[in-house]
Every structure is written in C-alpha cells, then in structure tokens.
N, C-alpha and C. Protein backbone atom coordinates (compact mmCIF):
# COMPACT_ATOMS: atom_id res chain seq x y z
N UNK A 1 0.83 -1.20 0.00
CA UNK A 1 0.00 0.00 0.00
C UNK A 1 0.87 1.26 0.00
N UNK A 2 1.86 0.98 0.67
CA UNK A 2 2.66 2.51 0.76
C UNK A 2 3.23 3.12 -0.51
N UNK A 3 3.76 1.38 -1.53
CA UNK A 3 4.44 1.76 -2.88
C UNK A 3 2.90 2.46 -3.67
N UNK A 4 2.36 2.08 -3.78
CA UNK A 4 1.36 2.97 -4.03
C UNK A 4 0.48 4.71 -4.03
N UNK A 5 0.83 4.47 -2.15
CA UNK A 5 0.83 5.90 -1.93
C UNK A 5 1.84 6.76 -2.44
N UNK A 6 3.03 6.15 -2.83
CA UNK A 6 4.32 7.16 -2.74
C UNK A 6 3.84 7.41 -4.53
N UNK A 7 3.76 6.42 -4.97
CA UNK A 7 3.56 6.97 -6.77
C UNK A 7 2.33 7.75 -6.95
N UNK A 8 1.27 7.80 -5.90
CA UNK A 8 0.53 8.92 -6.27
C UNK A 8 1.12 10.11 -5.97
N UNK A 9 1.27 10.21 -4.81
CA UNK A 9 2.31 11.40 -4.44
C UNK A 9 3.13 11.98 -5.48
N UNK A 10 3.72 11.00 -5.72
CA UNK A 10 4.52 11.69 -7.14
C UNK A 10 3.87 12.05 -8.48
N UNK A 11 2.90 11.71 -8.91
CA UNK A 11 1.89 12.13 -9.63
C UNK A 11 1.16 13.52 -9.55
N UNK A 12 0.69 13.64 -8.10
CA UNK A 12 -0.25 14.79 -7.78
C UNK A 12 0.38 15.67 -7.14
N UNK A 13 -0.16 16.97 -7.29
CA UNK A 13 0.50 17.94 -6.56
C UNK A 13 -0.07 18.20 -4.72
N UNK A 14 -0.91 17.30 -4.38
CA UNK A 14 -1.59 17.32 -3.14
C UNK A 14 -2.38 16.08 -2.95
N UNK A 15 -1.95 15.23 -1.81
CA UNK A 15 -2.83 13.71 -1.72
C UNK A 15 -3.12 13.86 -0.53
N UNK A 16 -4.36 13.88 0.09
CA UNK A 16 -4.05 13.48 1.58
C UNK A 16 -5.07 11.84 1.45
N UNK A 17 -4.93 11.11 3.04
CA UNK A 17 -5.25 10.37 3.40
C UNK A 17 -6.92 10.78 4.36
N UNK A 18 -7.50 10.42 3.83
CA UNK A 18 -8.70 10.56 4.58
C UNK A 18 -9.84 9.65 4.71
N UNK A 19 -10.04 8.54 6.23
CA UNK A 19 -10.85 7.92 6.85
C UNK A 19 -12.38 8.67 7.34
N UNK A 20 -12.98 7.36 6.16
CA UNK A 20 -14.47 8.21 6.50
C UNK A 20 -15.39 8.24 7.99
N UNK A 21 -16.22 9.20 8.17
CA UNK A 21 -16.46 9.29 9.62
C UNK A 21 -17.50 7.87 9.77
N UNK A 22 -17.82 7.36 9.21
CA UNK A 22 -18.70 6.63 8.87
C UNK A 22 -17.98 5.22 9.57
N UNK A 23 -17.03 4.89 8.74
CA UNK A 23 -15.91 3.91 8.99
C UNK A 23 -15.72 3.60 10.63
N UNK A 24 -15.63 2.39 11.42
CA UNK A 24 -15.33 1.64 12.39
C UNK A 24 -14.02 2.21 12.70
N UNK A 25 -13.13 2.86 13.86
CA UNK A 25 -12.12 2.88 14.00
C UNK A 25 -11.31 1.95 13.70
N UNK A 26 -11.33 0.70 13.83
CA UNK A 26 -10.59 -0.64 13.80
C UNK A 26 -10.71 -0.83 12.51
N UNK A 27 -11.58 -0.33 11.59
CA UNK A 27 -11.35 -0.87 9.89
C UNK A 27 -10.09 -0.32 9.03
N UNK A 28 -9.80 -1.06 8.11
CA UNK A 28 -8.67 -0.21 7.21
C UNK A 28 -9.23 0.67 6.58
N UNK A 29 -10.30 1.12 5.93
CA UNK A 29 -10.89 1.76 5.15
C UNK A 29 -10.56 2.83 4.95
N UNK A 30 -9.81 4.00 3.84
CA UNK A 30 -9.42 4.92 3.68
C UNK A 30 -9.59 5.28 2.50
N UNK A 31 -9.81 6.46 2.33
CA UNK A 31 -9.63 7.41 0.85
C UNK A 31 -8.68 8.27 0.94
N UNK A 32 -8.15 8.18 -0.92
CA UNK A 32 -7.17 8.69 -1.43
C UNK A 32 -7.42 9.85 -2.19
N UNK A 33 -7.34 11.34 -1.63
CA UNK A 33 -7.92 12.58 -2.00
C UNK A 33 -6.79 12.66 -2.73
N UNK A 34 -6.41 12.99 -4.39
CA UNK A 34 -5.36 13.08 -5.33
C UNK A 34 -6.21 14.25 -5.60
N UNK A 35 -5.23 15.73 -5.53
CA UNK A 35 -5.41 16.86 -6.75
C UNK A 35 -4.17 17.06 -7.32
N UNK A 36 -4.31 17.86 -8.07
CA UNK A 36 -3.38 18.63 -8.90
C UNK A 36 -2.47 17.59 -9.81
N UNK A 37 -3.62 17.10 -10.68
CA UNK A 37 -2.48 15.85 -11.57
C UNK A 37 -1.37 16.60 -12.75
N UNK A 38 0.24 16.29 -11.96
CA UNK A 38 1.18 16.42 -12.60
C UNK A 38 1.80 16.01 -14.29
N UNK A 39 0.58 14.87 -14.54
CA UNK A 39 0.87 13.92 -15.84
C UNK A 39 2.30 12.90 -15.41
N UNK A 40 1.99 12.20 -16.38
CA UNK A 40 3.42 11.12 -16.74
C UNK A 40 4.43 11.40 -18.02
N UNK A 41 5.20 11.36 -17.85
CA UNK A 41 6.68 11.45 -18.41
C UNK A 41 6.70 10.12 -19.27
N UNK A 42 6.85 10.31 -20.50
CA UNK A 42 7.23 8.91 -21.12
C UNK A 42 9.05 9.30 -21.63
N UNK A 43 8.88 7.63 -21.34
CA UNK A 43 10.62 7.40 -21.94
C UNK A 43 10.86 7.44 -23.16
C-alpha cells in the first residue's frame, strides 16, 4: 500500500489520506484525496 501511496504522491501535486467518519475505528478503510495531476513522463 505505501508503494502505491508514494507513486501517487509523485503524480499529484496534493494527496491526503482521509478515513471516512462513517468507517469503524478498527477498519482499514481509507480514501485517497489526489489533486493537482502532474501527468506522466514517457521514456
């Protein structure tokens, strides 16, 4: 999950992590707020 987080990160210009209020403390359940898409670079 983290290699993941880190390549959005690098993608977007702003990601946060945000657990819905809804969600069980004890669940994994999370959203991935991505703005500001940077694009991809081709080789």
């Amino acid at each position: 999950m983290n290699d993941f987080i880190n390549e959005v990160k690098r993608l977007f210009s702003e990601v946060r992590l945000v657990k819905p209020k809804a969600s069980r403390p004890e669940s994994a359940e999370i959203y991935i707020l991505a703005l500001g898409y940077k694009g991809r670079k081709h080789k």
